[in-house]
Protein backbone atom coordinates (compact mmCIF):
# COMPACT_ATOMS: atom_id res chain seq x y z
CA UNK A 1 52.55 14.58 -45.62
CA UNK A 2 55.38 13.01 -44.88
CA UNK A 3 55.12 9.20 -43.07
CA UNK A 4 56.58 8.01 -40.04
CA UNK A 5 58.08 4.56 -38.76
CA UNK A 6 55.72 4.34 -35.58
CA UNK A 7 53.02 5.93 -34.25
CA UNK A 8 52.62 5.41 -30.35
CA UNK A 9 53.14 8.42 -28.48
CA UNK A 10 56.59 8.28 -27.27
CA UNK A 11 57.64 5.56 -29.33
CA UNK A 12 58.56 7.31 -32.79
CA UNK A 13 62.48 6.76 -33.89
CA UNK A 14 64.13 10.08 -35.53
CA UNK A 15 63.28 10.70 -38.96
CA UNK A 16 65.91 13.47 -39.23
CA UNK A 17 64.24 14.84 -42.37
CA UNK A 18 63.14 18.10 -43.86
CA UNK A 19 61.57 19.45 -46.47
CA UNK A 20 65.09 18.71 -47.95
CA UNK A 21 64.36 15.78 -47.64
CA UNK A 22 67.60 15.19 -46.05
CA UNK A 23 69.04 14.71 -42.73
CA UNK A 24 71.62 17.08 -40.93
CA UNK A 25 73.83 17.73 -43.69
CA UNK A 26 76.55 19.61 -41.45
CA UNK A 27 80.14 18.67 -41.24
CA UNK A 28 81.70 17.43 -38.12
CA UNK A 29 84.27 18.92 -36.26
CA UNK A 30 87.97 17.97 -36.04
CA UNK A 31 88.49 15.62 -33.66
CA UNK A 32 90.42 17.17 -30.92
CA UNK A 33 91.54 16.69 -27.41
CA UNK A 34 88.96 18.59 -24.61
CA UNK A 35 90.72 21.78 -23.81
CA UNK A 36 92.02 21.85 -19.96
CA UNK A 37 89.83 24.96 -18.68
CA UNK A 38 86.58 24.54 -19.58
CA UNK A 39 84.39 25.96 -17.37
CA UNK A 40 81.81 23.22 -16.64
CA UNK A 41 78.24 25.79 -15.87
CA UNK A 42 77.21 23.72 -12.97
CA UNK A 43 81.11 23.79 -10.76
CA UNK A 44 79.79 24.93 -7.73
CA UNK A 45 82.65 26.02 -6.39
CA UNK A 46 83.46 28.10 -9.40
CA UNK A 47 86.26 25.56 -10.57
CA UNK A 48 86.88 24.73 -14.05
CA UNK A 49 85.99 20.73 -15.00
CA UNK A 50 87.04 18.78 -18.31
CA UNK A 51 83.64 18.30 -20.13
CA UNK A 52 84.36 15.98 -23.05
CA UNK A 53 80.93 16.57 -24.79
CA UNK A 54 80.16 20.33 -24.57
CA UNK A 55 75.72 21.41 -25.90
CA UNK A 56 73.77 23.86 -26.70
CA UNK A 57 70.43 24.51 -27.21
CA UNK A 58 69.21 25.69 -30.48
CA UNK A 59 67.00 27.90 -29.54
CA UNK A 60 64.97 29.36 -26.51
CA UNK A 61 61.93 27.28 -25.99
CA UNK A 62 58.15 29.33 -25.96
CA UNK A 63 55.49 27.19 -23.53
CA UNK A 64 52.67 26.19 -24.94
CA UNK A 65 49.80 24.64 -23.55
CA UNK A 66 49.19 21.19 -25.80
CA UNK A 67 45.47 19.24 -26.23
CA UNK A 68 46.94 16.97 -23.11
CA UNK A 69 46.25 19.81 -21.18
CA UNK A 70 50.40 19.90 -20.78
CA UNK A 71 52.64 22.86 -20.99
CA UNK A 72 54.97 21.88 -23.36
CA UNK A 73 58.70 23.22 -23.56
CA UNK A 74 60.26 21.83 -27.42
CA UNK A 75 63.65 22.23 -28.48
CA UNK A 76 66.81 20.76 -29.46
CA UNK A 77 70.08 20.32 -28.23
CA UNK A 78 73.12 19.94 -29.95
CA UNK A 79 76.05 18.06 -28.24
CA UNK A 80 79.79 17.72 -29.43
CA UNK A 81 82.05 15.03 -28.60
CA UNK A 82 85.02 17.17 -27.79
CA UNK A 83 87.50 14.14 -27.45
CA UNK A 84 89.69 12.12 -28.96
CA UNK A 85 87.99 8.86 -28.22
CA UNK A 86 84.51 7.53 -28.94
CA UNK A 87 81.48 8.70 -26.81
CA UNK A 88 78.22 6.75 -25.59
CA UNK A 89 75.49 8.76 -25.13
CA UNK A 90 73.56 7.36 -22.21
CA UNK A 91 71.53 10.13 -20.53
CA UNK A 92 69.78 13.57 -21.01
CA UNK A 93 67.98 15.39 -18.59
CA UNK A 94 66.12 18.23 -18.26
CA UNK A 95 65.90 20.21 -14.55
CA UNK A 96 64.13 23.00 -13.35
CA UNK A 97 67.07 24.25 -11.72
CA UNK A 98 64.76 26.64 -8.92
CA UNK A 99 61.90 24.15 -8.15
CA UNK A 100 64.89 21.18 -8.30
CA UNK A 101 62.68 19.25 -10.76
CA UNK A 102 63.34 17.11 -13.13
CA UNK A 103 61.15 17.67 -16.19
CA UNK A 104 62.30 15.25 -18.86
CA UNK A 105 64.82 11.85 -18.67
CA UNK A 106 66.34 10.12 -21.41
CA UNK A 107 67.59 6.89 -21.32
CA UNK A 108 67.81 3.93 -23.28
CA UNK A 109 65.23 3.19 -26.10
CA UNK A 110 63.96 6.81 -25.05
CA UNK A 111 66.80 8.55 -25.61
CA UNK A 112 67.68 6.74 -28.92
CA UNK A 113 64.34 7.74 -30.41
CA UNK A 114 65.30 10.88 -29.66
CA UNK A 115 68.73 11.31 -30.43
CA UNK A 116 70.79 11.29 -34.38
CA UNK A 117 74.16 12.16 -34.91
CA UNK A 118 75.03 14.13 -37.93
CA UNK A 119 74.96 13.23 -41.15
CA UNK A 120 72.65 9.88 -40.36
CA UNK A 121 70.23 9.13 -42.83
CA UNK A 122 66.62 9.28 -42.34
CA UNK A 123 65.41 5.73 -41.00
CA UNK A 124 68.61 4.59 -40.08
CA UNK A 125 68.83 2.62 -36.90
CA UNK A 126 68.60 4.38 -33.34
CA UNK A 127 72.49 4.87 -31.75
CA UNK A 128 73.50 5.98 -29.08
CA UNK A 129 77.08 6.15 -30.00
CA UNK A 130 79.41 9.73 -31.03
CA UNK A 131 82.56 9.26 -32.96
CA UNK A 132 85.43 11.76 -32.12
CA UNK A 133 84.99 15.24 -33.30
CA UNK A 134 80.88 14.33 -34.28
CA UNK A 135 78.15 16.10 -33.43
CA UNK A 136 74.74 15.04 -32.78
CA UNK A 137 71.03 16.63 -32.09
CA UNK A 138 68.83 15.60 -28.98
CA UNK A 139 65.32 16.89 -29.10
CA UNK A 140 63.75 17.58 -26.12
CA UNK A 141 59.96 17.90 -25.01
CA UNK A 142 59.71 18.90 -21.55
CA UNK A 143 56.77 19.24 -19.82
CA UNK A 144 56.25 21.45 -17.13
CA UNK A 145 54.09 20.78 -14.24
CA UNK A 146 50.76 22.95 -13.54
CA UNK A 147 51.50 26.23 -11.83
CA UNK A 148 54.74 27.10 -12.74
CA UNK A 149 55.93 30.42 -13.41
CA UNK A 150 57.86 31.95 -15.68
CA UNK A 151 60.65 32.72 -15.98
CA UNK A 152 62.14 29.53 -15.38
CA UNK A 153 65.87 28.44 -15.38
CA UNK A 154 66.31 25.22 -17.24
CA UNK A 155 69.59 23.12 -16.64
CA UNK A 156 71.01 20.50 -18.88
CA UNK A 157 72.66 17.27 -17.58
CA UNK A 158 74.20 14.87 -20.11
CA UNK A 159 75.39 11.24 -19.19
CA UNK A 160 78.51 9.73 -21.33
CA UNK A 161 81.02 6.64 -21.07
CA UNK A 162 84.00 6.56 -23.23
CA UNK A 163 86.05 2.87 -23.68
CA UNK A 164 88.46 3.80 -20.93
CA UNK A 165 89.59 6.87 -18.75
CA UNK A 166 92.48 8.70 -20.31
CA UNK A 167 93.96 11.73 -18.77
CA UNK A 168 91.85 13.99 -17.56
CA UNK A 169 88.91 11.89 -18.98
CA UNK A 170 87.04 10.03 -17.02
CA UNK A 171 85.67 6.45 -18.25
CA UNK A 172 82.40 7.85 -17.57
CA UNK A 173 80.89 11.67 -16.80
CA UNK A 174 77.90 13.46 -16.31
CA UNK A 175 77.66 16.75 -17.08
CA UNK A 176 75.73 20.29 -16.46
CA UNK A 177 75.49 21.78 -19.81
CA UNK A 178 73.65 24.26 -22.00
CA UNK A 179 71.73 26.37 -18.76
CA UNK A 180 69.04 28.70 -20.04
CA UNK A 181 66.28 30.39 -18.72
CA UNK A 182 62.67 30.39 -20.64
CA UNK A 183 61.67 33.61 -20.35
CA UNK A 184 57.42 34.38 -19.91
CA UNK A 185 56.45 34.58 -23.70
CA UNK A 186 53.28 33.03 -25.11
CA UNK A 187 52.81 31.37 -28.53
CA UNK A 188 50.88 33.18 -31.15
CA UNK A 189 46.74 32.82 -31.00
CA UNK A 190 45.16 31.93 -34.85
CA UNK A 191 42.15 31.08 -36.00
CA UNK A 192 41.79 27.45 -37.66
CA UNK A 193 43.04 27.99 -41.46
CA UNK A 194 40.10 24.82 -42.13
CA UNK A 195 36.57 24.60 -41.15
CA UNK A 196 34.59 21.56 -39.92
CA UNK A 197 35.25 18.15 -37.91
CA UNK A 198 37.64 15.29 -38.89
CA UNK A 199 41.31 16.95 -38.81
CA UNK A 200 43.95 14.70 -38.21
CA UNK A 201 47.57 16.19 -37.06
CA UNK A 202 49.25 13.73 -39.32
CA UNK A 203 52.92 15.11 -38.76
CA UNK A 204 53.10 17.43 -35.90
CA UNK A 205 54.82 18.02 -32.68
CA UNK A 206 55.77 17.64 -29.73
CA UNK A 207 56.77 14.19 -27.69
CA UNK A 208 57.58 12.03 -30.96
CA UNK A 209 60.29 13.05 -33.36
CA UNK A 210 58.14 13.45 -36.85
CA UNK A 211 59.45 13.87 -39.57
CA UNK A 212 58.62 17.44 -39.24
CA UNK A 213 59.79 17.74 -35.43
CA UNK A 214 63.07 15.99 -36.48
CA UNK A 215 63.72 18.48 -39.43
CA UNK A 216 66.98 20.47 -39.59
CA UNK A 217 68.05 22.15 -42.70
CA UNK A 218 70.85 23.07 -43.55
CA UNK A 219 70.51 26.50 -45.69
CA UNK A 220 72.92 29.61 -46.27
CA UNK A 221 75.44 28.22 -43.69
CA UNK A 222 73.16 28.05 -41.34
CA UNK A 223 71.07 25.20 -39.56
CA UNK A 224 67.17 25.96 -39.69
CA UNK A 225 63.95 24.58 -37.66
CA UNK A 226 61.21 25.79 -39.24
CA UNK A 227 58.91 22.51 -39.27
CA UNK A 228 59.38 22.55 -35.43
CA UNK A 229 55.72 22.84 -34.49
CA UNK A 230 54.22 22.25 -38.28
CA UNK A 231 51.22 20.50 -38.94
CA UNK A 232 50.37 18.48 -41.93
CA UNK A 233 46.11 18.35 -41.58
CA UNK A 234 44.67 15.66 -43.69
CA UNK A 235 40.75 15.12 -43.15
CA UNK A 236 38.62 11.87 -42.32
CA UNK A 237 35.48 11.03 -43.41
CA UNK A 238 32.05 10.12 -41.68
CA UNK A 239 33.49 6.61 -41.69
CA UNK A 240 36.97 7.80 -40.62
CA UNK A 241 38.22 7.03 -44.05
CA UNK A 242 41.29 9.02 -45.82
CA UNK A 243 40.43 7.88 -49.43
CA UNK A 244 37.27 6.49 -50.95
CA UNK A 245 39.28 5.74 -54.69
CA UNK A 246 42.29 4.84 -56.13
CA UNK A 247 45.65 6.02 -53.85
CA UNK A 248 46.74 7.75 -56.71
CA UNK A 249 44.21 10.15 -57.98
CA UNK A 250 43.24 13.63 -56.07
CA UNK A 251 39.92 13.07 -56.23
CA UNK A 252 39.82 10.01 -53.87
CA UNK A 253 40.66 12.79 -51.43
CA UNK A 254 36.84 14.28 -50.14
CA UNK A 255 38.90 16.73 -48.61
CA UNK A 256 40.77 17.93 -51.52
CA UNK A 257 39.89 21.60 -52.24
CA UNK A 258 38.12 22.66 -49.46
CA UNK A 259 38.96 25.99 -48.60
CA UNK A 260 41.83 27.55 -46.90
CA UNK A 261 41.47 30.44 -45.00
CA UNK A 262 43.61 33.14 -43.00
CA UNK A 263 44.54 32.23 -39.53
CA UNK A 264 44.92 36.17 -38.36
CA UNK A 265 44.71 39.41 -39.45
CA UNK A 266 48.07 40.23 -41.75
CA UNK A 267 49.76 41.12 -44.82
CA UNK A 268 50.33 38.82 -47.74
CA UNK A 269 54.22 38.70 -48.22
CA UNK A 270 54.98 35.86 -51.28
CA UNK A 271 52.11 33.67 -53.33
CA UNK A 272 53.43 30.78 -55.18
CA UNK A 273 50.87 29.17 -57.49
CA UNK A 274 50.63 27.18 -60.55
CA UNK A 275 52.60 24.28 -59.90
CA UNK A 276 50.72 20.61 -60.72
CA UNK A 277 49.67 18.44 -57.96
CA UNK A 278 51.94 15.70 -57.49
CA UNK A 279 50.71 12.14 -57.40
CA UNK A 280 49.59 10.91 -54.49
CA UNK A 281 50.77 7.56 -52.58
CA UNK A 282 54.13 8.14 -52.79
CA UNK A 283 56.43 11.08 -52.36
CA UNK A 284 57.86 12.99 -55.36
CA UNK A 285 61.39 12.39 -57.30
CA UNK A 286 63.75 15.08 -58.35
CA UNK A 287 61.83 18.34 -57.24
CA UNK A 288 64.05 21.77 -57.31
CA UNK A 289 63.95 23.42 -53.94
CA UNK A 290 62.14 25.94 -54.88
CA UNK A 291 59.02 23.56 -55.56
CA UNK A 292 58.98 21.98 -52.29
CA UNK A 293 56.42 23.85 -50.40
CA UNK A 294 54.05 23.87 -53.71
CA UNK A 295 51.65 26.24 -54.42
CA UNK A 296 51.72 28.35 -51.24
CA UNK A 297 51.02 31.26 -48.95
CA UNK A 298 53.32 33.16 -46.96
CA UNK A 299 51.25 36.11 -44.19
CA UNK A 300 53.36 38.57 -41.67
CA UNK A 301 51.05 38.52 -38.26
CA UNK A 302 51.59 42.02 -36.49
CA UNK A 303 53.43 40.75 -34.24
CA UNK A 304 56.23 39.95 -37.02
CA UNK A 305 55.80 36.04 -37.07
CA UNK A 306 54.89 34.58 -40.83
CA UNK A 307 52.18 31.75 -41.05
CA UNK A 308 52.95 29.53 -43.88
CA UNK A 309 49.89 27.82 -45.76
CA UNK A 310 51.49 25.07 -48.36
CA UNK A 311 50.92 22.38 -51.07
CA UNK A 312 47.48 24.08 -51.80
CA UNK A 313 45.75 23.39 -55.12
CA UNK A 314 46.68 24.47 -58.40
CA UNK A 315 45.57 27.58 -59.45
CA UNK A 316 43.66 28.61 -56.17
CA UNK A 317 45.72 31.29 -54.87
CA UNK A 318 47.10 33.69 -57.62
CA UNK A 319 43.86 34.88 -57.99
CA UNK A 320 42.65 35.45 -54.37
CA UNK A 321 45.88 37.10 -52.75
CA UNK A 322 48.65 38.87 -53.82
CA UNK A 323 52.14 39.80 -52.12
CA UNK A 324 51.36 43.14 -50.22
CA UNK A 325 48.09 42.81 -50.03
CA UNK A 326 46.33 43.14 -46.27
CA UNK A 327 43.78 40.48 -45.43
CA UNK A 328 41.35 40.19 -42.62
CA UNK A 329 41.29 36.40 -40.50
CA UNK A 330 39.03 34.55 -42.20
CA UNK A 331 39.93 35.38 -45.74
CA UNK A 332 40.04 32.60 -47.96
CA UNK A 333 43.79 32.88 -49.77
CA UNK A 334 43.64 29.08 -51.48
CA UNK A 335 42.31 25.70 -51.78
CA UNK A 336 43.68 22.55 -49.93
CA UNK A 337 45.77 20.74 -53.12
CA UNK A 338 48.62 17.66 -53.20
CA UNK A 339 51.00 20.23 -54.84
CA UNK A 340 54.91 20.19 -54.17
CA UNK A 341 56.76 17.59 -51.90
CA UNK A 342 53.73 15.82 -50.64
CA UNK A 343 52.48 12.38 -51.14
CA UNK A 344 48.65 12.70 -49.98
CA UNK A 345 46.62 15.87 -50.19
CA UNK A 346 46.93 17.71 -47.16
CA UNK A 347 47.66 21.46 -45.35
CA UNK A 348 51.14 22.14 -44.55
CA UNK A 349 50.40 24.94 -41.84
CA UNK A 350 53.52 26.01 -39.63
CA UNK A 351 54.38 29.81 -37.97
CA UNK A 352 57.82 31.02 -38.44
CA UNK A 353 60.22 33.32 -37.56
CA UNK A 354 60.88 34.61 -40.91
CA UNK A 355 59.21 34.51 -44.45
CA UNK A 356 61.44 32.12 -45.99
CA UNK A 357 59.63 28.81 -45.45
CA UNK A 358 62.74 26.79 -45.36
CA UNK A 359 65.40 29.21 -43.93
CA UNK A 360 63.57 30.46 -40.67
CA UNK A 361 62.43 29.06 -37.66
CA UNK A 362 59.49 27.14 -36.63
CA UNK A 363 57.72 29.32 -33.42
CA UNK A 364 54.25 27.57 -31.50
CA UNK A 365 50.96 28.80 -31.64
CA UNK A 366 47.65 27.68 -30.49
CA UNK A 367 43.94 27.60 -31.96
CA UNK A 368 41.39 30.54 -30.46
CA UNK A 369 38.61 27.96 -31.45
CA UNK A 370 38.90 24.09 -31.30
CA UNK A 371 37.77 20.60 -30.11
CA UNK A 372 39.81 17.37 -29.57
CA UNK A 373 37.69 14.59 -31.26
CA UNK A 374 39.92 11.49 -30.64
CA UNK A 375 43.11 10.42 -31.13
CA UNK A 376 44.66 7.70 -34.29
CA UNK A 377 45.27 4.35 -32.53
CA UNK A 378 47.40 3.36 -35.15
CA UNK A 379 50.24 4.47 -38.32
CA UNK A 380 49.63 7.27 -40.89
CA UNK A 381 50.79 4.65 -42.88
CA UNK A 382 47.75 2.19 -42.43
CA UNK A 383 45.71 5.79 -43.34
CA UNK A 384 46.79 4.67 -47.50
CA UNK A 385 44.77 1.69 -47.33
CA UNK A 386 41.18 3.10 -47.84
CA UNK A 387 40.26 1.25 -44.87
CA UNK A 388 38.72 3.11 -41.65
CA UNK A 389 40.59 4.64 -39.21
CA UNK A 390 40.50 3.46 -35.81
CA UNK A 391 40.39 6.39 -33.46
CA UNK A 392 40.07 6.37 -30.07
CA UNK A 393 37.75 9.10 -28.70
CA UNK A 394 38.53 12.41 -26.46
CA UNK A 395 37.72 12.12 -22.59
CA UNK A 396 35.10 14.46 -22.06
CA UNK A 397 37.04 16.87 -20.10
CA UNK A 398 39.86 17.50 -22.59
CA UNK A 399 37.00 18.00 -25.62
CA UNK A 400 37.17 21.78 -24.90
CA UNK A 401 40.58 22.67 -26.66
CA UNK A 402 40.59 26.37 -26.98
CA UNK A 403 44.14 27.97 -26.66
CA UNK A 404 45.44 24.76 -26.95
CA UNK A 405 47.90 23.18 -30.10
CA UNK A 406 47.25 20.53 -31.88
CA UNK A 407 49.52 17.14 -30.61
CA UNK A 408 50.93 14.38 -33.48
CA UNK A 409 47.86 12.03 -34.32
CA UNK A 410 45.27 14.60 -32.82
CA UNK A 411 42.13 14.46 -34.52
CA UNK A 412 40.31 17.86 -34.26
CA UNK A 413 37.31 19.94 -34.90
CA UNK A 414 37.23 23.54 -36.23
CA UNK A 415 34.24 25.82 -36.68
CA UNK A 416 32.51 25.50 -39.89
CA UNK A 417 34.24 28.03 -42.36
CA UNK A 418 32.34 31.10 -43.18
């Protein structure tokens, strides 16, 4: 579990980090002059139009109903500054370009939470600003009002004001960018991988950039999402505590070693096990790649997404599963552990596109069985004192959250493991 600088919904700043533990390692472009003949997507009168910052989205966004009772479209967008001259970033919307919607705007401390230009390191200050030839990553969460059908055709509009107007360049523009339509897919149904009440989504998606929802890593010349809707689960106690001993020691942890089961029906493609626990409180130094998921669980669903079940305990997989072998939903493959890049004991659960659990990407899914408790009225951070959560409870009418994901600071219920 990786810790975050707020914890408000909505209020989070980017922590563009990974399991890397890096930000956006990619190398800008070479600052160049927009080329005349761009063809801007939204001319209506089938003209080209200069557009200094050109985007695109990084992938095309699955809806997925969230415990707000929300349909949630998450995503990213990555915009260029074409030009020569400096860029402010100072608007993003999302449209629904049939219904004439708008579904998500970005401006001011919004949009700098949700905005990082390349290369920025993780808890740097918001900024707004794009230096010629730089790159940066907007990540979007729109929601899409009750009723709507699919398939729906998104467009893109990006504000920008440069220092002055040169050429063909405006002083300021806004721009239609990056159209695409979201075609009608649904997000894969699992059982809970954990049994019982007290779940908390410590690190999950959608509206706040987590550290997981901001992570982009850069792998094999390629750019890679797959902690996009990943969920780090840590457990409170009757008395909404996440430790009852020293911060350091696994055992403070009630939670550590319960059981970890199989979220669906599927075949066991990779078991790491027998790496140590790492010490809990603060987040490990010098580990290889290799060791950053820890002890962990890789599973192909039928329908050719991979669940990925990390940091488990030492020792509590290698002899349950093995690569190849075909396991029913329900099947326990591990034990909840602290091992690998973590810095409290905790379930690393994401679905993917592939079975690398670094270089694929992240794809959402929803619970079959599940109840919304409360929510954490406060930081994960305040979590490491031993003192008792404050959570503020469910309404009634959203307790019921079958089919539904899990939202950042969620604190859930699963059936008792059997």
């Amino acid at each position: 579990m990786r810790r975050t600088q707020r914890t408000a919904r909505g209020g989070a700043a980017v922590a563009a980090a990974s399991l890397l533990g890096a930000g956006l390692g990619l190398t800008p472009a070479a600052a160049a002059a927009p080329p005349a003949g761009t063809l801007s997507p939204a001319s209506s009168a089938g003209q080209d139009a200069i557009t200094p910052v050109t985007a695109s989205a990084t992938t095309v966004p699955v809806p997925v109903r969230g415990t707000d009772g929300r349909t949630h479209l998450a995503y990213e967008l990555t915009v260029v500054n074409e030009s020569t001259l400096p860029a402010t970033l100072t608007g993003v919307t999302v449209q629904d370009r049939d219904g004439h919607r708008t579904l998500l705007k970005l401006t001011g401390d919004s949009l700098e939470a949700h905005f990082r230009p390349s290369g920025s390191a993780p808890g740097a200050e918001p900024t707004d600003q794009l230096s010629p030839g730089r790159q940066g990553r907007v990540w979007i969460d729109a929601v899409v009002p009750a009723g709507t059908l699919f398939p729906l055709r998104l467009g893109h509009q990006v504000s920008v004001t440069y220092p002055k107007a040169v050429g063909l360049i405006p002083g300021h523009v806004t721009e239609s960018v990056a159209n695409l339509t979201v075609p009608d897919r649904h997000p894969v149904v699992l059982r809970p991988p954990l049994g019982g009440a007290g779940w908390l989504d410590g690190n999950g998606c959608c509206d706040q950039v987590t550290p997981h929802r901001g992570a982009g890593s850069p792998l094999n010349g390629s750019t890679y999402f797959a902690e996009r809707f990943a969920i780090d689960f840590v457990r409170l106690d009757v008395d909404d505590r996440l430790r009852t001993g020293a911060v350091d020691k696994v055992s403070s942890y009630p939670y550590y070693g319960v059981p970890v089961t199989a979220a669906a029906d599927g075949e066991i493609v990779s078991v790491v096990d027998g790496l140590p626990d790492s010490a809990p409180g603060q987040s490990p130094a010098n580990l290889p790649l290799s060791d950053y998921a820890g002890n962990h669980v890789v599973e192909k669903l039928p329908g050719g997404a991979y669940v990925l079940y990390a940091h488990l305990a030492p020792g509590s997989t290698g002899g349950r599963v093995r690569a190849g072998q075909k396991v029913a939903a329900g099947t326990q493959i591990g034990q909840l552990g602290n091992s690998g890049n973590s810095d409290a004991p905790h379930l690393h659960f994401q679905v993917m596109s592939g079975p690398d659990p670094l270089a694929s990407n992240g794809l959402p899914f929803v619970f079959s069985s599940m109840s919304l408790q409360g929510e954490l009225n406060g930081s994960i951070d305040s979590l490491f004192s031993g003192k008792p959560a404050r959570i503020s409870p469910a309404p009634a009418q959203r307790a019921d959250a079958d089919d539904e994901m899990p939202l950042y600071l969620d604190q859930v219920g699963f059936p008792a493991n059997r």
